[in-house]
N, C-alpha and C. Protein backbone atom coordinates (compact mmCIF):
# COMPACT_ATOMS: atom_id res chain seq x y z
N UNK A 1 -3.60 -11.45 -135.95
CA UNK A 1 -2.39 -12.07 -135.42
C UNK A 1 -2.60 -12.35 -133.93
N UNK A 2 -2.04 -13.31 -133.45
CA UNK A 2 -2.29 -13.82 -132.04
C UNK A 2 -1.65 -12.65 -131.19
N UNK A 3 -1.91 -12.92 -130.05
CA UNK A 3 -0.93 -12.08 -129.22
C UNK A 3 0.06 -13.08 -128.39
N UNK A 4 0.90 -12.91 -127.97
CA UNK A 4 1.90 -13.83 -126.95
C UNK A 4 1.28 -14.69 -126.11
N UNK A 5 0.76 -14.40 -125.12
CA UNK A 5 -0.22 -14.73 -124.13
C UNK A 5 -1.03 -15.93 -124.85
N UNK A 6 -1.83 -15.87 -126.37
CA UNK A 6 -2.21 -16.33 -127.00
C UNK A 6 -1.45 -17.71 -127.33
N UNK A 7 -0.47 -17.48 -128.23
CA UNK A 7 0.77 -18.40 -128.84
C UNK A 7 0.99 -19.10 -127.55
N UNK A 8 1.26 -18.73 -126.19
CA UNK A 8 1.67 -19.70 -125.42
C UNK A 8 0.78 -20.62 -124.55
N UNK A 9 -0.43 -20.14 -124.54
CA UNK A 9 -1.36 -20.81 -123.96
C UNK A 9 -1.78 -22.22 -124.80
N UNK A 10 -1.63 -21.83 -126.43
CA UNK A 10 -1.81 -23.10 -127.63
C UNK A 10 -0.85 -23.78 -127.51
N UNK A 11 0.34 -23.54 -127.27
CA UNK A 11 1.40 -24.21 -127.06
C UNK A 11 1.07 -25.61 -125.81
N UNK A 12 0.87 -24.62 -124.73
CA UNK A 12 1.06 -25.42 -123.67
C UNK A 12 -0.35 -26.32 -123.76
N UNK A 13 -1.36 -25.85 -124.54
CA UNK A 13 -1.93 -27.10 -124.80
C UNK A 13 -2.14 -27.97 -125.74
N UNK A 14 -1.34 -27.71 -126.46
CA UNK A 14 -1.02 -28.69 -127.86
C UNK A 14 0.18 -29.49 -126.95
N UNK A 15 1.12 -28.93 -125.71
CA UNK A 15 2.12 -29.95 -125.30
C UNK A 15 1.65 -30.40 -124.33
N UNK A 16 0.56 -30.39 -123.59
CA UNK A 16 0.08 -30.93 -122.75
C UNK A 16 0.29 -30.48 -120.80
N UNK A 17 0.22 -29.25 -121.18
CA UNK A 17 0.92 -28.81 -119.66
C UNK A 17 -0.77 -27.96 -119.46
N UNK A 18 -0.82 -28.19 -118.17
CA UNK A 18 -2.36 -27.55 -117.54
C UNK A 18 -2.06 -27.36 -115.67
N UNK A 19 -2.21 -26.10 -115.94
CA UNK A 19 -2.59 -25.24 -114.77
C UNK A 19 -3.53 -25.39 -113.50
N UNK A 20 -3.16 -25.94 -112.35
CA UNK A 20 -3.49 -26.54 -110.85
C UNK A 20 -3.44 -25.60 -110.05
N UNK A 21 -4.87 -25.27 -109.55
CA UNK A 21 -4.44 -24.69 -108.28
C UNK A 21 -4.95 -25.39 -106.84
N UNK A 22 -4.36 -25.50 -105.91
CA UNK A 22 -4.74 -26.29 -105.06
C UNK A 22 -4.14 -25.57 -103.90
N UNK A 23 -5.26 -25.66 -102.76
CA UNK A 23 -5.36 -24.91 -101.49
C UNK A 23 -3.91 -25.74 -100.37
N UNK A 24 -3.94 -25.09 -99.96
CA UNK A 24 -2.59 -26.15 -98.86
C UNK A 24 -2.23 -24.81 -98.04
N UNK A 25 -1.62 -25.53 -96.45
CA UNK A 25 -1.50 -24.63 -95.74
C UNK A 25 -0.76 -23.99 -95.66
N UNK A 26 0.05 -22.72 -95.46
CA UNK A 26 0.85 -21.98 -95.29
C UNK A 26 2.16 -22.05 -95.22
N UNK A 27 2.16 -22.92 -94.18
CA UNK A 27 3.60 -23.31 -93.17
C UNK A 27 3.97 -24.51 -94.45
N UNK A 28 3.29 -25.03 -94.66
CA UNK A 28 3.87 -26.41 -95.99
C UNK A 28 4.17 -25.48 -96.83
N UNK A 29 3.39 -25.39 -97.03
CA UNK A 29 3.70 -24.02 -98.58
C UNK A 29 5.24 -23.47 -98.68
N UNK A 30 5.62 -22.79 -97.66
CA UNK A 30 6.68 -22.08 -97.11
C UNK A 30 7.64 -22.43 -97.06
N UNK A 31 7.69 -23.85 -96.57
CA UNK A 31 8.99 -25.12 -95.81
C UNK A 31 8.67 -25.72 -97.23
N UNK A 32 7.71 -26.24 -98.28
CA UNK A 32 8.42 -26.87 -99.48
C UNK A 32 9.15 -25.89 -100.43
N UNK A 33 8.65 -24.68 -100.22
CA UNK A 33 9.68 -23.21 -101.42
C UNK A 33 11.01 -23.55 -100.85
N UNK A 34 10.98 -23.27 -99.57
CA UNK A 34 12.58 -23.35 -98.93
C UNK A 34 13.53 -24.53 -99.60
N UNK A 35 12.53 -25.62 -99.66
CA UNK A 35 13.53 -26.79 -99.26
C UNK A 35 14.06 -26.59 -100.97
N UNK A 36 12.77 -26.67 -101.92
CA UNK A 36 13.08 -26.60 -102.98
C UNK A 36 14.50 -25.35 -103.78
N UNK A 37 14.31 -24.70 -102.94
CA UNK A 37 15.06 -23.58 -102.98
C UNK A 37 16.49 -23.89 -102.66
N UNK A 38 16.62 -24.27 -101.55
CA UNK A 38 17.61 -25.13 -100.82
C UNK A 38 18.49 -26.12 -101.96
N UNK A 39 17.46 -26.89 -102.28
CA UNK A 39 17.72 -27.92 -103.27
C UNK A 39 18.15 -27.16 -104.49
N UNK A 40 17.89 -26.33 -105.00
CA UNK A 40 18.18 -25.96 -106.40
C UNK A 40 17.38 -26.43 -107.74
N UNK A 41 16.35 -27.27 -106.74
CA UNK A 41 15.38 -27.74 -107.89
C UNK A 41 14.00 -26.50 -107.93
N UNK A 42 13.04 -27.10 -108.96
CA UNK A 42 11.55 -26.46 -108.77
C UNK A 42 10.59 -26.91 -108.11
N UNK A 43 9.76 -26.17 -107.82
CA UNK A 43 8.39 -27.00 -107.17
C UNK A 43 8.12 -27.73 -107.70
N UNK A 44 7.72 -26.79 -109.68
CA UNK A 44 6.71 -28.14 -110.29
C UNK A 44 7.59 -29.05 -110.56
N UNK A 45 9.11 -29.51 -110.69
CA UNK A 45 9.87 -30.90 -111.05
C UNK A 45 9.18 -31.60 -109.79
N UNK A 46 9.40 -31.55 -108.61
CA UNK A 46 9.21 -32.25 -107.12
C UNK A 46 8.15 -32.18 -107.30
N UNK A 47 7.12 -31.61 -107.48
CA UNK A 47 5.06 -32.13 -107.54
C UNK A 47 5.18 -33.52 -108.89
N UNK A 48 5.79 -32.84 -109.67
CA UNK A 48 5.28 -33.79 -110.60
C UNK A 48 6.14 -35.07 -110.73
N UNK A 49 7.32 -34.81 -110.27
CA UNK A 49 8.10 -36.30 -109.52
C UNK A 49 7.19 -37.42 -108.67
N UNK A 50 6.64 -36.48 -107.93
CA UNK A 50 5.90 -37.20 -106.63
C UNK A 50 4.78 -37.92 -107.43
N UNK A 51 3.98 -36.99 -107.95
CA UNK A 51 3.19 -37.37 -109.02
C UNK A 51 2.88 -38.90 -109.69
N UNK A 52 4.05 -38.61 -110.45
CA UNK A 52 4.42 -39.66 -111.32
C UNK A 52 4.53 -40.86 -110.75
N UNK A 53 5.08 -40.77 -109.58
CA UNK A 53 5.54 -42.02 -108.60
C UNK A 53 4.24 -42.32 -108.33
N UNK A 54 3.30 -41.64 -107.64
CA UNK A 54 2.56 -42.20 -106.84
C UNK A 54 1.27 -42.34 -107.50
N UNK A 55 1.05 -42.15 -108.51
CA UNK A 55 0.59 -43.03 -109.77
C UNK A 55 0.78 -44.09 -110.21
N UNK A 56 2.01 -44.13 -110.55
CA UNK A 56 2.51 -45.42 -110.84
C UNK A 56 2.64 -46.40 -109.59
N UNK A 57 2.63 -46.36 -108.63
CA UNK A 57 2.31 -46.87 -107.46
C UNK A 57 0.91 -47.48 -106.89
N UNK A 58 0.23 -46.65 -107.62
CA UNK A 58 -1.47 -46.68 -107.25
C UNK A 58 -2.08 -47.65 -108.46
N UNK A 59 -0.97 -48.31 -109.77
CA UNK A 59 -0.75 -48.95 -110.35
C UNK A 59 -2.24 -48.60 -111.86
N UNK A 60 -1.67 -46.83 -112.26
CA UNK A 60 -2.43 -46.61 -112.91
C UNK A 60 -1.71 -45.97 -113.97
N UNK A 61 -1.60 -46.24 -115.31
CA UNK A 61 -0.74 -46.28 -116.33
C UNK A 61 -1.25 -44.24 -116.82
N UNK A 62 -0.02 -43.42 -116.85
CA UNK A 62 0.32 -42.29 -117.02
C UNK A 62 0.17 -42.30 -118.56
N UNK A 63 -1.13 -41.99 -119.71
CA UNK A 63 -1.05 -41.69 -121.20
C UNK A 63 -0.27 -40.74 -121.45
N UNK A 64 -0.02 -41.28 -122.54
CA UNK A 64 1.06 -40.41 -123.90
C UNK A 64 -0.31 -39.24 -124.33
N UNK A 65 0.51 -37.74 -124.28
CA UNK A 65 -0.20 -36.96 -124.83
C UNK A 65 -0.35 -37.54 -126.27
N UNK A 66 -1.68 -37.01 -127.36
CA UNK A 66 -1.83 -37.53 -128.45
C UNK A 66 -1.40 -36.24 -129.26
């Protein structure tokens, strides 16, 4: 039998969600938690907002998970 940890890791990649880590400085780091915080939204909605935009901006078509 799987364990949890297991079940959700298949999940998230049968739905297409994958794990980023990326270096950035401190003080950004800090002042985007706040703002987001502030806001009542999440980080990852606002990364992957930005994301999306600036993809589609860079005029490069975002695939449908299969």
């Amino acid at each position: 039998m799987a364990t949890r940890s297991e079940t959700v890791e298949k999940y998230k990649k049968k739905a297409g969600w994958l794990s980023k880590s990326y270096t950035l400085k401190k003080n950004i780091v800090d002042a985007f938690k706040e703002a987001c915080e502030k806001q009542g939204v999440s980080q990852a909605s606002v990364i992957s907002a930005y994301m999306t935009e600036y993809v589609k901006a860079a005029g490069v078509e975002i695939k449908e998970i299969e």
